[in-house]
Protein backbone atom coordinates (compact mmCIF):
# COMPACT_ATOMS: atom_id res chain seq x y z
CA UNK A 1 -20.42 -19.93 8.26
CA UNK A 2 -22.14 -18.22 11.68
CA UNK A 3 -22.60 -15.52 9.72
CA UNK A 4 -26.04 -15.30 7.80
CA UNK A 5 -25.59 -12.93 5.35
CA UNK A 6 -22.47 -15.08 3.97
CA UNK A 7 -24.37 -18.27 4.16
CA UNK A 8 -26.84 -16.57 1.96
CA UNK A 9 -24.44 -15.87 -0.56
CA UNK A 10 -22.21 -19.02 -0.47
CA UNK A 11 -25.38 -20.55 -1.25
CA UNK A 12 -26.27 -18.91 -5.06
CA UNK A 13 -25.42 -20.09 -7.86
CA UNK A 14 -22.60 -18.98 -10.12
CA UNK A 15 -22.76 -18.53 -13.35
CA UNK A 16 -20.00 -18.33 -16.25
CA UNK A 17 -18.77 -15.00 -17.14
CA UNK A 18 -19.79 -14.88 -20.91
CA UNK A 19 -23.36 -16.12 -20.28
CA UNK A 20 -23.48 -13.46 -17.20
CA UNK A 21 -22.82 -10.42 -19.71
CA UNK A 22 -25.53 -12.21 -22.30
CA UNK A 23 -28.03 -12.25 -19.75
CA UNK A 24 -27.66 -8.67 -18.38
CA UNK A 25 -27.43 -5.78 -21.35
CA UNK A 26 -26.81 -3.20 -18.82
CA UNK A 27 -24.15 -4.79 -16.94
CA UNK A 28 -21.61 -1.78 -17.83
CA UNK A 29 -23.51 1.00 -16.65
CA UNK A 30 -23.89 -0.53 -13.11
CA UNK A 31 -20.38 -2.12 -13.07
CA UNK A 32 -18.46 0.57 -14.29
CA UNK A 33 -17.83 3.25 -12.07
CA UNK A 34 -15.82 6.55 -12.10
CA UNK A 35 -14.38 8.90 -9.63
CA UNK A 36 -12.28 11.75 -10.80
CA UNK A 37 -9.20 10.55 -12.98
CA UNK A 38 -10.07 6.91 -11.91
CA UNK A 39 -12.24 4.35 -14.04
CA UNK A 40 -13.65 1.23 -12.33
CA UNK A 41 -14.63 -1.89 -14.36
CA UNK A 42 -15.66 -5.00 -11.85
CA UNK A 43 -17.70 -6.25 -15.40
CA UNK A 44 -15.29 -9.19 -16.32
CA UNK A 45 -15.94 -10.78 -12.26
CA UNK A 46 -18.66 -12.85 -11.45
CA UNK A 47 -20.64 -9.84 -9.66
CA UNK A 48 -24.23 -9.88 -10.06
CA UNK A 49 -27.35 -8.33 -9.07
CA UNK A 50 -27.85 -10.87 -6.12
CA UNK A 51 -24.38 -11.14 -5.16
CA UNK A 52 -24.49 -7.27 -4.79
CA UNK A 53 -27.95 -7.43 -2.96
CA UNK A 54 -26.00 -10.04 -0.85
CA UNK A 55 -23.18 -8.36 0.42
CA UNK A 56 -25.08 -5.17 0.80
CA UNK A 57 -26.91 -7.46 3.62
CA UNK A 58 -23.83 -8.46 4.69
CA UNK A 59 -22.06 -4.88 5.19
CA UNK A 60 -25.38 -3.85 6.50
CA UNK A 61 -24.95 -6.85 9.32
CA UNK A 62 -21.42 -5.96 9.62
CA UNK A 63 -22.41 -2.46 10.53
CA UNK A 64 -20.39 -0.73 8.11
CA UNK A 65 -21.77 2.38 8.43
CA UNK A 66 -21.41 2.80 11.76
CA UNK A 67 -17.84 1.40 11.34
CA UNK A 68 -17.42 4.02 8.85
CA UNK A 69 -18.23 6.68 10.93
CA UNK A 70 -15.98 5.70 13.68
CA UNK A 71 -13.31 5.89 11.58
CA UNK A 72 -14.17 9.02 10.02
CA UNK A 73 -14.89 10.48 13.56
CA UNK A 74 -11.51 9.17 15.01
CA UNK A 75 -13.32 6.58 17.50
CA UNK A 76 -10.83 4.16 18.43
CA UNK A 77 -11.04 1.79 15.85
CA UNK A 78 -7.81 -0.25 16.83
CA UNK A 79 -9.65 -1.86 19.62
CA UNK A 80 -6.78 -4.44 20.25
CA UNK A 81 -4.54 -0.99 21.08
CA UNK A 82 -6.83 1.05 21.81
CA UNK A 83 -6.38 3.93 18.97
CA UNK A 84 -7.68 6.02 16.31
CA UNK A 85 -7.16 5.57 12.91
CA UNK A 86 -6.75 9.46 11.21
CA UNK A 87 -4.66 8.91 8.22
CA UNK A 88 -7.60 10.62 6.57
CA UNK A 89 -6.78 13.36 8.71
CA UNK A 90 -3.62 14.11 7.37
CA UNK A 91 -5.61 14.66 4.26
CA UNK A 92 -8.35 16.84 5.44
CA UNK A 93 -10.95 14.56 6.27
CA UNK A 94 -12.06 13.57 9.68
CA UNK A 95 -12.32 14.85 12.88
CA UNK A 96 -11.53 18.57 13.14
CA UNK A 97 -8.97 18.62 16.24
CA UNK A 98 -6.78 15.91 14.34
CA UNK A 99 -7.58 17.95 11.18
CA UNK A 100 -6.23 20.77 12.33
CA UNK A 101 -3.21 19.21 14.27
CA UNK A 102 -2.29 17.78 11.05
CA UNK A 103 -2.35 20.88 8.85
CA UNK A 104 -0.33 22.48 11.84
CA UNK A 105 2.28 19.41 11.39
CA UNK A 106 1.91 19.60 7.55
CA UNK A 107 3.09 23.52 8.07
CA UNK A 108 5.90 22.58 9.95
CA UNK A 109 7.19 19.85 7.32
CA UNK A 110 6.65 22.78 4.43
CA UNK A 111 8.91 25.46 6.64
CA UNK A 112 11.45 22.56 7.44
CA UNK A 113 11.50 22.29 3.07
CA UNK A 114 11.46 25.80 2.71
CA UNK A 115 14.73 26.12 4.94
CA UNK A 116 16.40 23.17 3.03
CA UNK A 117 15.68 24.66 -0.58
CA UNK A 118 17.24 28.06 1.15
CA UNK A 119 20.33 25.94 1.93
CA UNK A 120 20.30 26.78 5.55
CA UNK A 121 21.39 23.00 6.19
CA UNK A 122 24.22 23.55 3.40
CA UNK A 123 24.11 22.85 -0.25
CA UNK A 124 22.00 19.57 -0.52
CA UNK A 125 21.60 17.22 -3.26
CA UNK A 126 20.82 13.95 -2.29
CA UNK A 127 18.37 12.77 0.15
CA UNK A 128 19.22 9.46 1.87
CA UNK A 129 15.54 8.32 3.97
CA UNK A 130 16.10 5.43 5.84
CA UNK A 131 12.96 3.58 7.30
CA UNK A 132 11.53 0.50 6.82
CA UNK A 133 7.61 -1.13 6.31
CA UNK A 134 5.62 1.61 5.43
CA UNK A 135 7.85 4.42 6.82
CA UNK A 136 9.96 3.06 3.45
CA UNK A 137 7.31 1.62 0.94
CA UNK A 138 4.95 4.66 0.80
CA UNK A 139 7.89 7.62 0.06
CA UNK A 140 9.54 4.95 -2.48
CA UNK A 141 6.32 4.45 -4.45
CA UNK A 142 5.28 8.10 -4.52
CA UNK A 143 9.25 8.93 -5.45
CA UNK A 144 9.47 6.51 -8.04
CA UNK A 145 6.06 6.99 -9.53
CA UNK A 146 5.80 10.55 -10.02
CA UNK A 147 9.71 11.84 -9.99
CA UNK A 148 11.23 11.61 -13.46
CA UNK A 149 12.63 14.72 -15.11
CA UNK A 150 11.11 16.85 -12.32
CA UNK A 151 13.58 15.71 -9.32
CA UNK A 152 14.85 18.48 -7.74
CA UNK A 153 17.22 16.03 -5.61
CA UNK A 154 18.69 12.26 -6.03
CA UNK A 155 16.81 10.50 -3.71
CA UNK A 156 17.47 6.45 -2.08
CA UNK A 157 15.24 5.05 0.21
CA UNK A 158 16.70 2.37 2.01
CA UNK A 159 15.21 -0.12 4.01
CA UNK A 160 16.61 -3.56 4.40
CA UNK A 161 19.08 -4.00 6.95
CA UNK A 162 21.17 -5.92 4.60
CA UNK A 163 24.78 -3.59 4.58
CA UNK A 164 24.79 -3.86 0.72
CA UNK A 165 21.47 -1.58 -0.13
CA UNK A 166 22.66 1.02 2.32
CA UNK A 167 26.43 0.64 0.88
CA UNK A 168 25.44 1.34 -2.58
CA UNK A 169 23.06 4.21 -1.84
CA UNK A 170 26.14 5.68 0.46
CA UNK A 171 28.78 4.64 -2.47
CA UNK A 172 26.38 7.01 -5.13
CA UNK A 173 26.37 10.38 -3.00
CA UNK A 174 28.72 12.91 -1.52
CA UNK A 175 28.66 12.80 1.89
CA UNK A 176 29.28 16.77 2.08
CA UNK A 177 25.93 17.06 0.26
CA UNK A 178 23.08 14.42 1.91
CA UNK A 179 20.44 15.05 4.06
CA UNK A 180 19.74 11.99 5.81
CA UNK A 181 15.87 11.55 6.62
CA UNK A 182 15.42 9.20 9.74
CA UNK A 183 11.81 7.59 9.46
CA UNK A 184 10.65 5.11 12.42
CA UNK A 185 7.27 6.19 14.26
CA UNK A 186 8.98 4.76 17.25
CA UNK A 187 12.48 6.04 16.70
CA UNK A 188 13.27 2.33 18.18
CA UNK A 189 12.69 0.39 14.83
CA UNK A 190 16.03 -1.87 15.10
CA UNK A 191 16.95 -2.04 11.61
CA UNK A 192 16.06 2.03 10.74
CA UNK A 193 18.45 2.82 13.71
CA UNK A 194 21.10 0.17 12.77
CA UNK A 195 21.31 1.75 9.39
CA UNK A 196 21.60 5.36 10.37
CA UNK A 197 24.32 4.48 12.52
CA UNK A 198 25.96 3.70 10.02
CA UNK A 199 25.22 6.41 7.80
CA UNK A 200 26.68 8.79 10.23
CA UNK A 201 29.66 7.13 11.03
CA UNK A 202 29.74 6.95 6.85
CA UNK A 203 29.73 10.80 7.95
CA UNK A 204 32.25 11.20 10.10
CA UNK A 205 34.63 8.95 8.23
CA UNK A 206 34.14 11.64 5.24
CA UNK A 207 35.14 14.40 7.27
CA UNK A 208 31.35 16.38 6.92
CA UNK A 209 31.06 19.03 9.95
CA UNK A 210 28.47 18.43 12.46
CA UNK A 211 26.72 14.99 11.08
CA UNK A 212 23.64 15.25 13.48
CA UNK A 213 23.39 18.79 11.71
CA UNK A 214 22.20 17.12 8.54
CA UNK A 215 19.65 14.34 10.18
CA UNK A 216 15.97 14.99 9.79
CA UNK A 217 13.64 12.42 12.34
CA UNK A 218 10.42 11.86 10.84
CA UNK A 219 8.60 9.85 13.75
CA UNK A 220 5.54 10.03 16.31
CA UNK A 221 8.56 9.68 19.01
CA UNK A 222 10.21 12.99 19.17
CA UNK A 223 11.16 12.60 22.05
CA UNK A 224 13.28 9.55 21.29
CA UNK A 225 15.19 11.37 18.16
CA UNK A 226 16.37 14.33 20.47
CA UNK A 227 17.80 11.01 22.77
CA UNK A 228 19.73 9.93 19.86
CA UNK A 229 20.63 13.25 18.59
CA UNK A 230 18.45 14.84 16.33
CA UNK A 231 17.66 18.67 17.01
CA UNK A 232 14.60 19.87 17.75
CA UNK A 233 14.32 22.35 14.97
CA UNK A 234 14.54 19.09 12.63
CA UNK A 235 12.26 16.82 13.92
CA UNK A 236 9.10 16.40 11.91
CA UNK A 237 6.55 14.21 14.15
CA UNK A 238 3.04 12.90 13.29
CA UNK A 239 0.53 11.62 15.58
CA UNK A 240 0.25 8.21 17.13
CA UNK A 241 -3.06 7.54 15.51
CA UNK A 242 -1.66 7.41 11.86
CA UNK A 243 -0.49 3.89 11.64
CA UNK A 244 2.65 2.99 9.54
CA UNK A 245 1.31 1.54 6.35
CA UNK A 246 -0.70 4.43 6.71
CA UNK A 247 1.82 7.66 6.77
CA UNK A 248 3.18 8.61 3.44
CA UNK A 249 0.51 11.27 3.93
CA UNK A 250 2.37 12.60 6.81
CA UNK A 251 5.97 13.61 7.61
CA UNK A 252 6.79 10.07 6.43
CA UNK A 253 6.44 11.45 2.76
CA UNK A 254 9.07 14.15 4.02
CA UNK A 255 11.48 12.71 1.44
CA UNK A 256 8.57 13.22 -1.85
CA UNK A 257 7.59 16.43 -0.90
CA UNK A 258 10.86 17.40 -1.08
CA UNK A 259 12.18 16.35 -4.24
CA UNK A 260 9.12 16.55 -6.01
CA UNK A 261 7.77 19.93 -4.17
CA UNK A 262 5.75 21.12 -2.43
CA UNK A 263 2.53 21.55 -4.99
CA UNK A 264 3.05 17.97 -5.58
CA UNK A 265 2.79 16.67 -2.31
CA UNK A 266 -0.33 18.76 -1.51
CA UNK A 267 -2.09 17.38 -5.23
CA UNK A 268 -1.47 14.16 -3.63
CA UNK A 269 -3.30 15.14 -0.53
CA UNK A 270 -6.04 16.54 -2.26
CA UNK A 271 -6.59 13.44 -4.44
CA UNK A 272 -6.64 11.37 -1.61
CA UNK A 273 -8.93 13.55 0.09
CA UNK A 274 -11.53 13.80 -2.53
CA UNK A 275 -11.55 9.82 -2.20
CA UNK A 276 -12.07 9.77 1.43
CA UNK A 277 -14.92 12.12 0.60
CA UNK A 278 -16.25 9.38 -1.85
CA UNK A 279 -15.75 6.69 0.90
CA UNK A 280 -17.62 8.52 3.38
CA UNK A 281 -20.30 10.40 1.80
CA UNK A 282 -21.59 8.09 -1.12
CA UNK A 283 -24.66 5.46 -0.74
CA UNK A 284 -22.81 1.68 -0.28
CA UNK A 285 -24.57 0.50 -3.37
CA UNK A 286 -22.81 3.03 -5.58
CA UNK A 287 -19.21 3.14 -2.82
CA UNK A 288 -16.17 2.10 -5.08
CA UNK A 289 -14.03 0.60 -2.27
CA UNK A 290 -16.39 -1.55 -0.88
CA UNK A 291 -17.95 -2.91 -4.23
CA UNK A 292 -14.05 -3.58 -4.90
CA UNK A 293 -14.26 -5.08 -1.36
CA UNK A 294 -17.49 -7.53 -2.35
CA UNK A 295 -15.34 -8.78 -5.17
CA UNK A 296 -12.53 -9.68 -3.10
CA UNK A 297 -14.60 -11.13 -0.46
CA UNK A 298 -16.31 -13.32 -3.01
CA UNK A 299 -13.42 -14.71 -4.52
CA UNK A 300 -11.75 -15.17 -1.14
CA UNK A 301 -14.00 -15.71 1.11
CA UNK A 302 -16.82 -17.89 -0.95
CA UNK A 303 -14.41 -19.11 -3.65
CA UNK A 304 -11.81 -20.07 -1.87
CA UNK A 305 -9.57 -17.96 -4.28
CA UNK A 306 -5.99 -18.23 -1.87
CA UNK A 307 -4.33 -15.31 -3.91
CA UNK A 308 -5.15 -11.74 -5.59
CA UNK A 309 -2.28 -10.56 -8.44
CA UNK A 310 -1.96 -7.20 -9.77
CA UNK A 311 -0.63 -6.02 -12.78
CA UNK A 312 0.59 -2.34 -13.41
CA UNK A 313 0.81 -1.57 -17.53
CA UNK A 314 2.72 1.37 -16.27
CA UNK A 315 6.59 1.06 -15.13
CA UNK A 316 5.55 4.09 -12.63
CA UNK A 317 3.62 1.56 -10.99
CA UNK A 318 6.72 -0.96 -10.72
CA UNK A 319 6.80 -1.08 -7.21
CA UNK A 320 2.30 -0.68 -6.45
CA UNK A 321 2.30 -4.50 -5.69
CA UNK A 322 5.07 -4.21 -3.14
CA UNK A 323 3.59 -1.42 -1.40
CA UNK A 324 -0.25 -3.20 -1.49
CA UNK A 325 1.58 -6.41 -0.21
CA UNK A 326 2.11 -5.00 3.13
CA UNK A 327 -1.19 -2.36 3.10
CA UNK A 328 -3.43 -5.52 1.93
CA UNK A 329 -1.36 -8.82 3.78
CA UNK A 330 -0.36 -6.61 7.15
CA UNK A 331 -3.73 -5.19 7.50
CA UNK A 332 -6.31 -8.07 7.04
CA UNK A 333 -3.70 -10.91 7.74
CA UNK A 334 -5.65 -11.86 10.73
CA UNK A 335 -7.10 -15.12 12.35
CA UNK A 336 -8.95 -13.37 15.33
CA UNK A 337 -12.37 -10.70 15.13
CA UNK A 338 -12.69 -7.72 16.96
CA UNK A 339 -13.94 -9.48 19.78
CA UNK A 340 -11.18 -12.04 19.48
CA UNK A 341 -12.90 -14.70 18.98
CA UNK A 342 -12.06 -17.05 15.83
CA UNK A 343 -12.52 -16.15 11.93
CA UNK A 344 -14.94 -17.90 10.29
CA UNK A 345 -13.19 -18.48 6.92
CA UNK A 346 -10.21 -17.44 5.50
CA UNK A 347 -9.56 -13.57 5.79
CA UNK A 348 -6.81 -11.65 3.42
CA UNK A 349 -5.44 -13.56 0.34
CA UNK A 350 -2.05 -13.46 -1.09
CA UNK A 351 -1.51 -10.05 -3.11
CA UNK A 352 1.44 -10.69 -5.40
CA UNK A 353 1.41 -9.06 -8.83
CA UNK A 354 4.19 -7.69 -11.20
CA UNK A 355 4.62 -5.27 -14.22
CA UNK A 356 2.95 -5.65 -17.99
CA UNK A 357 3.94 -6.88 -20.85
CA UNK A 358 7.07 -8.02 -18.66
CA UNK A 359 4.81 -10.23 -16.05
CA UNK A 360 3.03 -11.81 -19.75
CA UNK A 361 6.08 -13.63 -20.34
CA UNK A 362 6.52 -14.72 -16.96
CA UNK A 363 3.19 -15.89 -15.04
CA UNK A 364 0.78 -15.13 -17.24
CA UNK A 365 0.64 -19.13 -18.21
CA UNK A 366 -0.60 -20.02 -14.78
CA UNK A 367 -3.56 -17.51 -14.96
CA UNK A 368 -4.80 -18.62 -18.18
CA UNK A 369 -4.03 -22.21 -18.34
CA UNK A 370 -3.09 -23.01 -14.54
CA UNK A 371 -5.46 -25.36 -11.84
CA UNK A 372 -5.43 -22.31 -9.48
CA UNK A 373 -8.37 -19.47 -9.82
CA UNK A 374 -6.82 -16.42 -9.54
CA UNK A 375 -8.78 -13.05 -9.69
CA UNK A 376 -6.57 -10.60 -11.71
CA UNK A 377 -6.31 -6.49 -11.66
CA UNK A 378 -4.94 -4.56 -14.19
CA UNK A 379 -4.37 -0.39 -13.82
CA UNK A 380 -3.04 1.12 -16.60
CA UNK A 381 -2.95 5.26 -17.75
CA UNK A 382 -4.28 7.03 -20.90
CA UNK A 383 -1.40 8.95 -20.84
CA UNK A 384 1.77 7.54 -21.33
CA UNK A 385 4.92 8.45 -19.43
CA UNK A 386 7.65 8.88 -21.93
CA UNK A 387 7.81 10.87 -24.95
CA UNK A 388 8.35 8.20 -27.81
CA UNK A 389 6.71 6.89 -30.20
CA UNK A 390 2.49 6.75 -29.00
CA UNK A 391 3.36 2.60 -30.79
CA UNK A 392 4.63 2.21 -27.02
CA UNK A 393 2.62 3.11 -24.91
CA UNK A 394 -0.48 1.39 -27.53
CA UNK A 395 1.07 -1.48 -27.49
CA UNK A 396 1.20 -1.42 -23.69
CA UNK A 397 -2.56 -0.63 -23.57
CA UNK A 398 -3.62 -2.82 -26.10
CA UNK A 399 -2.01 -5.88 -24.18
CA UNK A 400 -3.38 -5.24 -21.29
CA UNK A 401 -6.96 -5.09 -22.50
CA UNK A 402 -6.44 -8.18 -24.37
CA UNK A 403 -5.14 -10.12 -21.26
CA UNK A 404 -8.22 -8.80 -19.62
CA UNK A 405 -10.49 -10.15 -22.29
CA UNK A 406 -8.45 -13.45 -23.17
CA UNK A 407 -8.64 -14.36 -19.74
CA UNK A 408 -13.00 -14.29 -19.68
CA UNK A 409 -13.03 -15.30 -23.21
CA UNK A 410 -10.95 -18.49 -23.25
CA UNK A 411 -10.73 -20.39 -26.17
CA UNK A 412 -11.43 -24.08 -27.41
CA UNK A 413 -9.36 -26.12 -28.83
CA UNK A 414 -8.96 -30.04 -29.99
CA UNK A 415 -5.76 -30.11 -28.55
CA UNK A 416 -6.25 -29.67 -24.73
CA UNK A 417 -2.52 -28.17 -23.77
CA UNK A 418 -3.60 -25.42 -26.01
CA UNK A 419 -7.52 -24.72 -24.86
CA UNK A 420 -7.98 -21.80 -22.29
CA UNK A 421 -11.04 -22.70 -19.89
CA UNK A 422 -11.69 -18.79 -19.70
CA UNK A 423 -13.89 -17.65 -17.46
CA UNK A 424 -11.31 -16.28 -15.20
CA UNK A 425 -12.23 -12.67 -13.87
CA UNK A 426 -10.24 -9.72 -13.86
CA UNK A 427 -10.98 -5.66 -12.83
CA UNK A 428 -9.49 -2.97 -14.69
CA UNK A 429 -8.33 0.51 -13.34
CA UNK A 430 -7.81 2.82 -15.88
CA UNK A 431 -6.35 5.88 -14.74
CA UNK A 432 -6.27 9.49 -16.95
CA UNK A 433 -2.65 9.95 -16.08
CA UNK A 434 -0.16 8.83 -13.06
CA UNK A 435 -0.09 12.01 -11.91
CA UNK A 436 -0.27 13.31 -7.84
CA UNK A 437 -4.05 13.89 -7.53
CA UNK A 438 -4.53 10.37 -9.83
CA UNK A 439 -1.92 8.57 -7.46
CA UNK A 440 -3.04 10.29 -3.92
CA UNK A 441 -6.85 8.67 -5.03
CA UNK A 442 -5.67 5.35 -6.39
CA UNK A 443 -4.04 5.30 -3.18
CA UNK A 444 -6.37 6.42 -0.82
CA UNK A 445 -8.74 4.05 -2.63
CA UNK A 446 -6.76 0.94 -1.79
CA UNK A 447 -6.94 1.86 1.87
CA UNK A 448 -10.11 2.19 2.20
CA UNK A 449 -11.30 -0.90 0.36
CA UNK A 450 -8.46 -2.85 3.30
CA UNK A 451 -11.07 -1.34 5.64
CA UNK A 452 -14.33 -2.24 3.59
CA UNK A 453 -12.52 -5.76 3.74
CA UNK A 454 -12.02 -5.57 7.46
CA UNK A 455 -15.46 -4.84 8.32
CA UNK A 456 -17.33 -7.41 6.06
CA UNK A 457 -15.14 -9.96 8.12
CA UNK A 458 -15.38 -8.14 11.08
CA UNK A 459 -11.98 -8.12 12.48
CA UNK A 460 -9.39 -4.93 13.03
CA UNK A 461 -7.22 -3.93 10.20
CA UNK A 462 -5.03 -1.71 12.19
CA UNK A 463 -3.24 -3.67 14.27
CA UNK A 464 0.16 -6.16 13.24
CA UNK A 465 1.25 -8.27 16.38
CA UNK A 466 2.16 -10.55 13.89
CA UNK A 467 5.80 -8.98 13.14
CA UNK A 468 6.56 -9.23 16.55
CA UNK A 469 7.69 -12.55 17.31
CA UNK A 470 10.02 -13.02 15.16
CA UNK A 471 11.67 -9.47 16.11
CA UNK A 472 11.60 -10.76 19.77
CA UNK A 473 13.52 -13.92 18.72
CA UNK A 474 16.05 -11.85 17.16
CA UNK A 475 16.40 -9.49 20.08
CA UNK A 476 17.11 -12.37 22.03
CA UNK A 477 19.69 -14.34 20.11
CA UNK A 478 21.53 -10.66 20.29
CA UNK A 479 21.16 -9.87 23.92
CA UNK A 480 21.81 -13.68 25.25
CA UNK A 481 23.04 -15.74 22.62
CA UNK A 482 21.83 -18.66 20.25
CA UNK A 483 20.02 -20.87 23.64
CA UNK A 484 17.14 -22.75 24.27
CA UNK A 485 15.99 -22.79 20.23
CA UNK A 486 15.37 -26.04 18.14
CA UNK A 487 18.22 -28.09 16.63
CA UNK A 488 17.53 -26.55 13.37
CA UNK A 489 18.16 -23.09 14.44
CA UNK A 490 20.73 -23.88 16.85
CA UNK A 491 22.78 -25.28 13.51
CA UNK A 492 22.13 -22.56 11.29
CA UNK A 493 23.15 -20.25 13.89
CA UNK A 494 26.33 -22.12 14.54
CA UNK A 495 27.41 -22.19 10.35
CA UNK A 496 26.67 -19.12 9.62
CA UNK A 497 27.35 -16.94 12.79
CA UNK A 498 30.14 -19.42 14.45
CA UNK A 499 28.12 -19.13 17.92
């Protein structure tokens, strides 16, 4: 390892979970931390004193203040292309130009909804937002997580370029009452323009007046939505410097500020915001993102640990690990540092996770009985989210404290197939409700700890060359046909396509 600080800590000892909290009486009140309606507990990892002390050298040889400030400042972070990174901006927080630029855009979005709810665009119903990556991931999540009852309009979010998911969202509305919300920061995105193709010629074949009349473009490309089509009047844009997996904040969440309104969208905001403050403002030995980020570069980095899961008690959470795949993988999924020269050790792990008590009966066997260490984090809410019986939602609680537990505890037993080794660390995030401001924070909290991560292994979370080959190779095989590609290709091409 060339770098000292992570030498240092490869090189202490570790020690088992159990006989960690036996040794150390006050381990809660230093590894417990809250922030608003969010509740930290790194106390069931392998975190210690010294590994704290360690990393703290670490981010201090990292520079991650300084790092911090450039981002907060909107230096141009994204070295490889040269940008800023001001998603905080959207929320308030950063520099004051891109502050105010975004509150300006942030107007324009609210006067757009205003007009909508006014039925100046016709009576509207259902909201069809097409986009894909995070101009899809971050409006489904928020939709999903926080609609319920309170939907003011049926919303689908499609993104795969796969006929069938735009089919059935088409086959579920009335054509005469959709607003379809175009979200690519490009406007170029080949599969987002594929698909709104053919949701206005799904349009036109229904007979609704003026199609193009009922298209909003959500991009930082206006100029390419008035080529295709779109009118001025109904083009939201957002600045280049807020990155994809970064923009529900901005017009991207068009489609959740909508149906959910516009108090909603702003509590989000404001949650989010009052995290970034957190990130930017509090000491690193008390700064909840990156002691999140020491635990996942210990188990990654010094452990070797090759995956991270996640497990929502909450079914408003259903679709977190889907949307943290892409913030976590797409971010940190890197082999080069900022200087481009090589990693030294392995950078993001796999982030895969699923739902509880339905992921128990599923993978839960691996985690507690399986050769692979994986470190595990639970989030579950206080509150519930239905209205039956409170046995629900204490079951749901109850299992997911007892997984948490189980899985440090272990258990002996003569018969080895059913001993648990235990020692096998989790963090629980226990949230007061799922609620905007709760959500916009947990949120906001995840993207900053991707950053934390970044810097401690000193490469650039912002950029993703790494979807572009592929997309290359497929532009080609469409512009000059299946050539010059491996026999293996060349067949599969040939079966499936007849080329």
């Amino acid at each position: 390892m060339s770098s000292p600080a992570l030498a240092a800590l490869a090189a202490l000892p570790q020690a088992e979970l159990k006989t960690i909290f036996e040794s150390d009486p006050d381990r809660l009140s230093k590894l417990v931390l809250s922030h608003g309606p969010l509740r930290f507990d790194w106390s069931k990892t392998h975190l210690t004193n010294d590994l704290v002390d360690g990393f703290l050298k670490l981010a201090q040889e990292q520079d991650f203040t300084g790092r911090r400030e450039a981002l907060f400042a909107g230096a141009a972070v994204n070295n490889t292309e040269g940008r800023a990174a001001e998603h905080t901006a959207q929320r308030g927080v950063g520099n004051a130009d891109s502050v105010a630029l975004a509150k300006a855009l942030h107007n324009r979005t609210r006067a757009l909804i205003d007009a909508i709810e006014a039925e100046a665009l016709g009576p509207i119903r259902h909201i069809l937002h097409i986009g894909i990556g995070g101009s899809a991931l971050g409006p489904d999540l928020i939709v999903d997580a926080l609609g319920g009852d309170g939907m003011r309009y049926d919303v689908a979010i499609v993104s795969n370029v796969d006929g069938t998911a735009l089919e059935k969202a088409m086959d579920a509305f009335d054509p005469d009452a959709t607003l379809i919300a175009i979200a690519s920061k490009t406007f170029t995105t080949s599969e987002t323009m594929l698909n709104a193709a053919s949701a206005i010629n799904w349009m036109v074949e229904a007979g609704v007046e003026d199609p193009y009349g009922k298209i909003i473009a959500l991009t930082a490309a206006p100029e390419k939505a008035m080529e295709w089509g779109v009118d001025e009047t109904r083009i939201l844009p957002f600045p280049e410097s807020v990155g994809g997996r970064y923009s529900l904040w901005s017009s991207i969440g068009f489609p959740a500020a909508l149906a959910l309104g516009w108090d909603a969208f702003e509590s989000l905001l404001e949650g989010a915001a009052a995290m970034d403050r957190h990130f930017q403002l509090t000491d690193p030995r008390e700064n909840i993102p990156l002691i999140a980020a020491f635990v996942d570069q210990y188990y990654a980095r010094i452990l070797g640990c090759e995956t991270r899961a996640l497990f929502a008690y909450d079914e408003r959470l259903a679709l977190l690990p889907s949307y943290l795949q892409q913030l976590e993988m797409e971010s940190n999924g890197k082999s080069v540092k900022l200087d481009g020269s090589p990693v030294d050790g392995p950078t993001a792990p796999i982030t895969w996770g699923g739902v509880g008590t339905d992921a128990q009966h599923a993978v839960f066997q691996l985690l507690h009985q399986g050769t692979i260490l994986t470190p595990v984090e639970f989030i579950a809410s206080i509150e519930p989210g239905n209205a039956l019986d409170p046995a629900h939602h204490r079951a749901l609680l109850v299992n997911c404290f007892a997984q948490g537990a189980a899985l440090m505890r272990g258990k002996d037993n003569e018969d080895p197939a059913r001993a648990y080794a235990g020692n096998r660390p989790s963090t629980t995030i226990l949230m007061d409700d799922v609620n905007p401001e709760a959500l916009g924070a947990l949120i906001a909290f995840y993207e900053h700890r991707t950053f934390a991560n970044a810097v401690l292994m000193g490469i650039n979370p912002y950029d993703q060359f790494g979807v572009e080959l592929g997309k290359e190779i497929a532009k080609s095989i469409e512009a000059n046909g299946p050539t010059g590609f491996d026999p293996s290709t060349m067949a599969l091409i040939e079966i499936a396509l007849g080329e």
